[in-house]
Protein backbone atom coordinates (compact mmCIF):
# COMPACT_ATOMS: atom_id res chain seq x y z
CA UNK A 1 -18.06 -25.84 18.24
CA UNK A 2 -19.23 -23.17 16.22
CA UNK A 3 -17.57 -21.89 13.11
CA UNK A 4 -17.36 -18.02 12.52
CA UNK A 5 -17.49 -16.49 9.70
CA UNK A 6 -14.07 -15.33 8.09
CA UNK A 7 -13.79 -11.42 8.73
CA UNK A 8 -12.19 -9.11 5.44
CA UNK A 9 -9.13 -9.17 7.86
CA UNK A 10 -8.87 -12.79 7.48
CA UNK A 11 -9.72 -13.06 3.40
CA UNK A 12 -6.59 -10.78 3.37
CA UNK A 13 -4.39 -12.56 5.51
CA UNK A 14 -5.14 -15.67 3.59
CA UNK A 15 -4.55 -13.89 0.41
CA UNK A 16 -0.93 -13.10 1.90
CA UNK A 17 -0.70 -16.50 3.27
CA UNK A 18 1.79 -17.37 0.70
CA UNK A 19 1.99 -21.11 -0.79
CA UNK A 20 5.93 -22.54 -0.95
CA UNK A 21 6.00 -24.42 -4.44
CA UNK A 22 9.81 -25.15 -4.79
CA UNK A 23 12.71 -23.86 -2.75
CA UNK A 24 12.61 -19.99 -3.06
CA UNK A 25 9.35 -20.06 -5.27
CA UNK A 26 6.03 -19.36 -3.76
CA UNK A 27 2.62 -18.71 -5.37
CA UNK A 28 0.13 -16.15 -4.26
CA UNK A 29 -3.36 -16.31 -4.50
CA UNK A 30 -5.68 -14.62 -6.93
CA UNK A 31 -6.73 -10.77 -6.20
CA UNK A 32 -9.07 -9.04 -4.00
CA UNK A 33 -12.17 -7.05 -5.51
CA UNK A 34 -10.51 -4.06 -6.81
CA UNK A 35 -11.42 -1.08 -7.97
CA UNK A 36 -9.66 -0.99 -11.58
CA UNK A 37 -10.04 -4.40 -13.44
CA UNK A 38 -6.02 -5.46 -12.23
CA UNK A 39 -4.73 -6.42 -9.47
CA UNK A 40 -3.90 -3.79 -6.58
CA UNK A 41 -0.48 -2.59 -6.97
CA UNK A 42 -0.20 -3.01 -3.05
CA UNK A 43 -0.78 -6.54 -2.77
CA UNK A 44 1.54 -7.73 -5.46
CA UNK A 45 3.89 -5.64 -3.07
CA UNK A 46 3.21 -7.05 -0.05
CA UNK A 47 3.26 -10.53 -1.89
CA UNK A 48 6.81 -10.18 -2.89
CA UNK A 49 8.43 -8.60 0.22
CA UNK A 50 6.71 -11.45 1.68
CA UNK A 51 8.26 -14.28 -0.49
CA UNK A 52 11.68 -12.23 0.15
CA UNK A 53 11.32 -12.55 4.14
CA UNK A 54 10.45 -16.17 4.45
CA UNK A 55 14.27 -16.75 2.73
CA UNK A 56 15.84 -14.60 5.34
CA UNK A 57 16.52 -15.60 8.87
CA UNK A 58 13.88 -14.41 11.68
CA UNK A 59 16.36 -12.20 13.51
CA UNK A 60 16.47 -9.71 10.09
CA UNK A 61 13.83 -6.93 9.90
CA UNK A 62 13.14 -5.74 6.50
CA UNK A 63 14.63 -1.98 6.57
CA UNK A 64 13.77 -1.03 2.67
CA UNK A 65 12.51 -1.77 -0.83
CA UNK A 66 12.89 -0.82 -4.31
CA UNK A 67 10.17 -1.78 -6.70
CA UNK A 68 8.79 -1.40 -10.18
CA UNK A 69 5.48 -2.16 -11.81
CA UNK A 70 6.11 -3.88 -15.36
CA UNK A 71 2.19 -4.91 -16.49
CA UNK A 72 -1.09 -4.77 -15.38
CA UNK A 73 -1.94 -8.22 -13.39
CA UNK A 74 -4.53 -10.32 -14.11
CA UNK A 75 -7.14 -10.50 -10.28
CA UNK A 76 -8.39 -13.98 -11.74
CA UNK A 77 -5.21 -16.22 -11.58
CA UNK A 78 -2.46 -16.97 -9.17
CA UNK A 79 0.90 -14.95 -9.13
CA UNK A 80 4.09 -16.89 -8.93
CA UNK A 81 7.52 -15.37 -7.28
CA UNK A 82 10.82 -16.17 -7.51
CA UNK A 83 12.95 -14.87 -5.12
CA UNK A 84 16.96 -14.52 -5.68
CA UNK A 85 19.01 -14.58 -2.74
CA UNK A 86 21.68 -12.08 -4.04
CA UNK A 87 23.20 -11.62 -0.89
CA UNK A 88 23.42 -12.71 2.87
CA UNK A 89 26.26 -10.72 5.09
CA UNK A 90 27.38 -10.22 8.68
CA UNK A 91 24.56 -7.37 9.05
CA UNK A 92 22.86 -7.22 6.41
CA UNK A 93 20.51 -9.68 3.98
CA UNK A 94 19.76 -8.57 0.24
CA UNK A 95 16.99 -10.43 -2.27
CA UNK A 96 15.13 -9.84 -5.14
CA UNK A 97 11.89 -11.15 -6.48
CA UNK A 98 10.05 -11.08 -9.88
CA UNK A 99 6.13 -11.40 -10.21
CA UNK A 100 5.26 -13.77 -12.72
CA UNK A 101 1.40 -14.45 -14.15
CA UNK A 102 0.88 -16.01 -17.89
CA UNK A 103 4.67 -16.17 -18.45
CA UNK A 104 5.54 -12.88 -17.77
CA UNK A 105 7.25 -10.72 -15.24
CA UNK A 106 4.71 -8.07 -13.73
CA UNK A 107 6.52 -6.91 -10.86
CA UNK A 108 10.17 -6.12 -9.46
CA UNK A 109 11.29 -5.84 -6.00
CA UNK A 110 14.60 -5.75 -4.61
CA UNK A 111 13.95 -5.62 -0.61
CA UNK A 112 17.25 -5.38 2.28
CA UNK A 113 16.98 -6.83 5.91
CA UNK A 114 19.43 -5.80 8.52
CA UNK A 115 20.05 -7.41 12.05
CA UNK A 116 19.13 -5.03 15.23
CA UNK A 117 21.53 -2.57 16.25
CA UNK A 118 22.31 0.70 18.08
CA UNK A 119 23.13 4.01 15.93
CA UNK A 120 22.71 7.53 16.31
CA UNK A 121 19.31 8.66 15.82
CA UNK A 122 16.97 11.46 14.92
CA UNK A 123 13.66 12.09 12.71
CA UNK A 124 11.85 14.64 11.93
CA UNK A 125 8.69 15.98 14.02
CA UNK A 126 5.27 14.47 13.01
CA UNK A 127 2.42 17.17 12.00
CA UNK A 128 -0.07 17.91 13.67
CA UNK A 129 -3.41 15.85 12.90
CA UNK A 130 -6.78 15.39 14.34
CA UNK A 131 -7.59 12.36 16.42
CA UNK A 132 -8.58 9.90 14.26
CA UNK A 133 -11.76 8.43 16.07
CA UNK A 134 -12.89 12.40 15.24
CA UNK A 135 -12.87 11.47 11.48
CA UNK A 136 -15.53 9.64 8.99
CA UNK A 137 -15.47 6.16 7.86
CA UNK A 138 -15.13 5.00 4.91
CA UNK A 139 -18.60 4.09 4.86
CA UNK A 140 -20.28 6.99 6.60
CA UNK A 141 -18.12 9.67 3.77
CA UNK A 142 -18.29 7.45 0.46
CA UNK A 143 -21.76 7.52 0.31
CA UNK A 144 -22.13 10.89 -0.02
CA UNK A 145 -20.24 11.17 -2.85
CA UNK A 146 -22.20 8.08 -5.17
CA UNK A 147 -23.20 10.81 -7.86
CA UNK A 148 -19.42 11.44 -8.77
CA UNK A 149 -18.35 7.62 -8.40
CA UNK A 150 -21.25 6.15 -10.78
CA UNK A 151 -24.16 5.42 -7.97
CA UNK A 152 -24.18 3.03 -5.17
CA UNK A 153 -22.77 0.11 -6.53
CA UNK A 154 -19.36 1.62 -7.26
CA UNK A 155 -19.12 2.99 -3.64
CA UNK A 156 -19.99 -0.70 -2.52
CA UNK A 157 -16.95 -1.68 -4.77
CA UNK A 158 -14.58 1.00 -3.17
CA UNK A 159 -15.65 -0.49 0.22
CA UNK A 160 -15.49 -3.95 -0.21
CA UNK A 161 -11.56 -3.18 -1.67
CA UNK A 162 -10.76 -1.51 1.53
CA UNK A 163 -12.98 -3.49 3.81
CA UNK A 164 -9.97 -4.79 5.79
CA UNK A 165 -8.45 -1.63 6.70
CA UNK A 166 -9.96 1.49 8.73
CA UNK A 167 -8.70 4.55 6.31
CA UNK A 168 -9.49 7.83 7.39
CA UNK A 169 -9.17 10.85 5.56
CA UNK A 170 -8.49 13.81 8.12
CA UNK A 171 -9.34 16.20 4.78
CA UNK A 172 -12.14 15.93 2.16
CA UNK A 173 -10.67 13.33 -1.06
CA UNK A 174 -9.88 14.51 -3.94
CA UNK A 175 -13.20 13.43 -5.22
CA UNK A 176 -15.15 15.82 -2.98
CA UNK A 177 -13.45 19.01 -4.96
CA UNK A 178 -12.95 18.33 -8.37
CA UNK A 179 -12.26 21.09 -10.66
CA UNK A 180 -10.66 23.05 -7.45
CA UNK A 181 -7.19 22.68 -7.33
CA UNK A 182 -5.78 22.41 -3.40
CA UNK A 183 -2.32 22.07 -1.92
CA UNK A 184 -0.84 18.86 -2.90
CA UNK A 185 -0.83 17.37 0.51
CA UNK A 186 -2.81 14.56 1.61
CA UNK A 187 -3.40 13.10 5.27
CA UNK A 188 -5.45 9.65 6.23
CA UNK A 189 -5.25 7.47 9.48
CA UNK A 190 -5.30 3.90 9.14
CA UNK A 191 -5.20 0.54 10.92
CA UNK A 192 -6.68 -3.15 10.21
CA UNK A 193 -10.22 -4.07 11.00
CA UNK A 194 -8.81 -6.20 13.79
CA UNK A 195 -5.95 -7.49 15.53
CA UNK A 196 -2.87 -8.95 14.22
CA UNK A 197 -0.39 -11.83 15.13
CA UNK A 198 2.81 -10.51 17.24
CA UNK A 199 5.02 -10.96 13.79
CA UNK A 200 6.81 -8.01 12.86
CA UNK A 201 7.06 -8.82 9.57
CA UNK A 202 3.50 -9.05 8.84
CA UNK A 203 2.77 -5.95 10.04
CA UNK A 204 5.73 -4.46 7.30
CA UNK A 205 3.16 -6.44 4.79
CA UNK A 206 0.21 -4.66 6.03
CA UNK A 207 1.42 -1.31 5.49
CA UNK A 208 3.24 -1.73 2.67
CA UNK A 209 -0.31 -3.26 1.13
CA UNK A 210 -1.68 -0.06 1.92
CA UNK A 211 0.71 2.66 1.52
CA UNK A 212 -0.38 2.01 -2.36
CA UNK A 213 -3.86 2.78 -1.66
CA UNK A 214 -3.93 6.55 -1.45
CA UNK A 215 -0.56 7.91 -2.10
CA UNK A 216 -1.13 9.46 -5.39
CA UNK A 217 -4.15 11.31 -4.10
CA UNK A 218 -1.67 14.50 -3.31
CA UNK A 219 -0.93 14.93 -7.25
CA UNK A 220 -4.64 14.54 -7.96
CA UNK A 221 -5.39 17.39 -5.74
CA UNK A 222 -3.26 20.04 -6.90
CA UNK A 223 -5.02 20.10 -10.31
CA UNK A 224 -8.20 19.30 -9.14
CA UNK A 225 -9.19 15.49 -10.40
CA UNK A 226 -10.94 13.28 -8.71
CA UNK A 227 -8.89 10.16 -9.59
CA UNK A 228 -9.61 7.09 -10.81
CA UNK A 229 -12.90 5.81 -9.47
CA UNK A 230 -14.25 9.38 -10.97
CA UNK A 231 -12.82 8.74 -14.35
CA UNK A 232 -11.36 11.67 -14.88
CA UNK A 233 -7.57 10.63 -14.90
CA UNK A 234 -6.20 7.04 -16.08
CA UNK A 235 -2.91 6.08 -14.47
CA UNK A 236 -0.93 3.27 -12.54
CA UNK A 237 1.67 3.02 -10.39
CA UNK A 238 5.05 2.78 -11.83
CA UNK A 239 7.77 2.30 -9.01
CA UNK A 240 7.27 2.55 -5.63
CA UNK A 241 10.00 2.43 -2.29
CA UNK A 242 9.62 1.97 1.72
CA UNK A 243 12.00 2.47 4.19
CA UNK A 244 11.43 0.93 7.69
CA UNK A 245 12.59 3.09 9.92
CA UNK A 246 11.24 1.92 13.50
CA UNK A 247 9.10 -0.74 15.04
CA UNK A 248 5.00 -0.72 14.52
CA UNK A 249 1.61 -1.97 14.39
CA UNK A 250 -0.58 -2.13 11.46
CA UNK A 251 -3.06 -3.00 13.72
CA UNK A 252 -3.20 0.63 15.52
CA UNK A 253 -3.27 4.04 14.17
CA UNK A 254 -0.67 5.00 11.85
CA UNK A 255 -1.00 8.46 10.20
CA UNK A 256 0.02 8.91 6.71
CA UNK A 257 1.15 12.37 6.05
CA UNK A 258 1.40 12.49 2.16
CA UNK A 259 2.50 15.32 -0.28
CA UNK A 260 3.48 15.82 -4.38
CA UNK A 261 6.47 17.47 -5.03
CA UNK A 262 5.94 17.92 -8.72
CA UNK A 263 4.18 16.12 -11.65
CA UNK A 264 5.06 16.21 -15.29
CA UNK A 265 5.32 13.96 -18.43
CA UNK A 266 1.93 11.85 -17.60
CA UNK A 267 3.91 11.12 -14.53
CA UNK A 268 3.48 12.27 -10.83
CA UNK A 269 5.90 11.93 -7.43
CA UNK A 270 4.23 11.24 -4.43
CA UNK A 271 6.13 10.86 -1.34
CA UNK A 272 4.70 10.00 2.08
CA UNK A 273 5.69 9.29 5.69
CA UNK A 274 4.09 7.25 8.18
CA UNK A 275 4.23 7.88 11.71
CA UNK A 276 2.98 6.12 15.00
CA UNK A 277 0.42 7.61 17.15
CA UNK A 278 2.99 8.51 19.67
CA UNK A 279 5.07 10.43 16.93
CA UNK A 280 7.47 8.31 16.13
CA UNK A 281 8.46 8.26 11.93
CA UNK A 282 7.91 4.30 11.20
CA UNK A 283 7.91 4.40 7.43
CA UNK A 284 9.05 6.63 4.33
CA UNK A 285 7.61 6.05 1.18
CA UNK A 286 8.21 7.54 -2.48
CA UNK A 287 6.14 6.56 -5.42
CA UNK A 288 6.10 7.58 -9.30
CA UNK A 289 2.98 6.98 -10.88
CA UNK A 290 1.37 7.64 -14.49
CA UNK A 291 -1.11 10.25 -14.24
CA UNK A 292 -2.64 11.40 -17.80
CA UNK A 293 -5.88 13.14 -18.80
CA UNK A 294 -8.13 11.10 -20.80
CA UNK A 295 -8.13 11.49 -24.08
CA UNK A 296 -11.33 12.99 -25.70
């Protein structure tokens, strides 16, 4: 029997792999290689809606969430979360869950699950997009681009964040045009670097880990900075909410059509939605982030 090596698929399923410690306390393990020295604001996410599901019965699909980022966390230690089970009803299932790491709440989330049922129904049309497998890598765009990230060894960083997930852009980043200001509207494919387990709930975890990773990029753009790698803005997310609209895969191509309604007060709006390949609206997401101009 041989043993494979574990794939960046795997290193991030184990990381959301969460450990039970106590009834309705879990513990998460230590961050991925990040970008920023703190832990990525989309796994502490996916963490926590995770800890919520495992206290709510399997037959309950997770249909929203309503979050808030309170402190930087620290990628070298485990995060502790304690989930409250406010409420559990005929239909629907309600919980909340604070982030704790050195004593300290870091992160918020209240997240509602609602049994299946039949309503009335309608979304709106998805845009119109290139095929994905028409689009760059990660690694074949990045590199061209070292000069403006710091050399070589911060594109390797970028990658190895993002080495579990296939993220497209279908434009140029805001990193490729800084000092040009564009429309604020953003578009990237994305799927796992592999397949997943038939759990519907995992797959919610999956996106919601990486609906963090590029929904700001639409306020960068309209004034022409090149974000965070680049150096040339400082910010964080501050809140950030999902809706679940319909069933999907994280483990096929999802587009994520993105766009910034306005940005002011060292704080920008991003909202995005995330459709199916077929066209089908899975996911709405807003976000509020802090966006400010270094100081010289």
């Amino acid at each position: 029997m041989t043993n494979e090596p574990l794939t960046p698929l795997d290193d991030l399923l184990g990381l959301l792999d969460l450990e039970p410690i106590e009834e309705n306390i879990f513990r998460g393990a230590a961050g991925r290689a990040t970008i920023v020295p703190r832990v990525f604001g989309g796994q502490v996410a996916a963490q926590a809606l995770l800890a919520a599901g495992r206290t709510v019965p399997a037959d309950r699909r997770a249909h929203s969430l309503h979050s808030y980022f309170l402190r930087p966390g620290d990628p070298g230690v485990p995060i502790v979360y304690t989930v409250d089970r406010i409420r559990d009803g005929r239909s629907f299932t309600t919980r909340r869950v604070v982030a704790v790491q050195h004593g300290q709440p870091i992160f918020h989330l209240s997240a509602s699950f609602q049994t299946e049922e039949e309503g009335l129904e309608h979304q709106e049309p998805m845009p119109p997009a290139p095929d994905p497998l028409t689009l760059p890598t990660a690694a074949e765009m990045l590199p061209h681009y070292a000069d403006r990230l710091g050399g070589p060894e911060v594109v390797e960083r970028i990658l190895e964040a993002r080495d579990a997930v296939d993220l497209r852009y279908v434009d140029e980043p805001p990193l490729a045009s800084v000092g040009e200001r564009r429309e604020p509207k953003s578009q990237v494919w994305f799927r796992t670097n592999g397949k997943l387990a038939d759990d519907p709930m995992l797959h919610i975890c999956l996106a919601t880990y990486v609906s963090d990773m590029t929904l700001l990029d639409s306020v960068l753009l309209a004034h022409g900075r090149g974000g965070w790698a680049v150096g040339d803005v400082v910010g964080a997310s501050l809140d950030h909410a999902m809706w679940f609209h319909r069933p999907f895969r994280a483990d096929e191509w999802l587009l994520y059509d993105q766009e910034s309604p306005t940005a002011q007060g060292g704080r920008g709006l991003a909202r995005g939605r995330i459709f199916t390949a077929d066209g089908q609206l899975a996911v709405s997401v807003i976000q509020e982030g802090v966006v400010r101009v270094p100081r010289a």
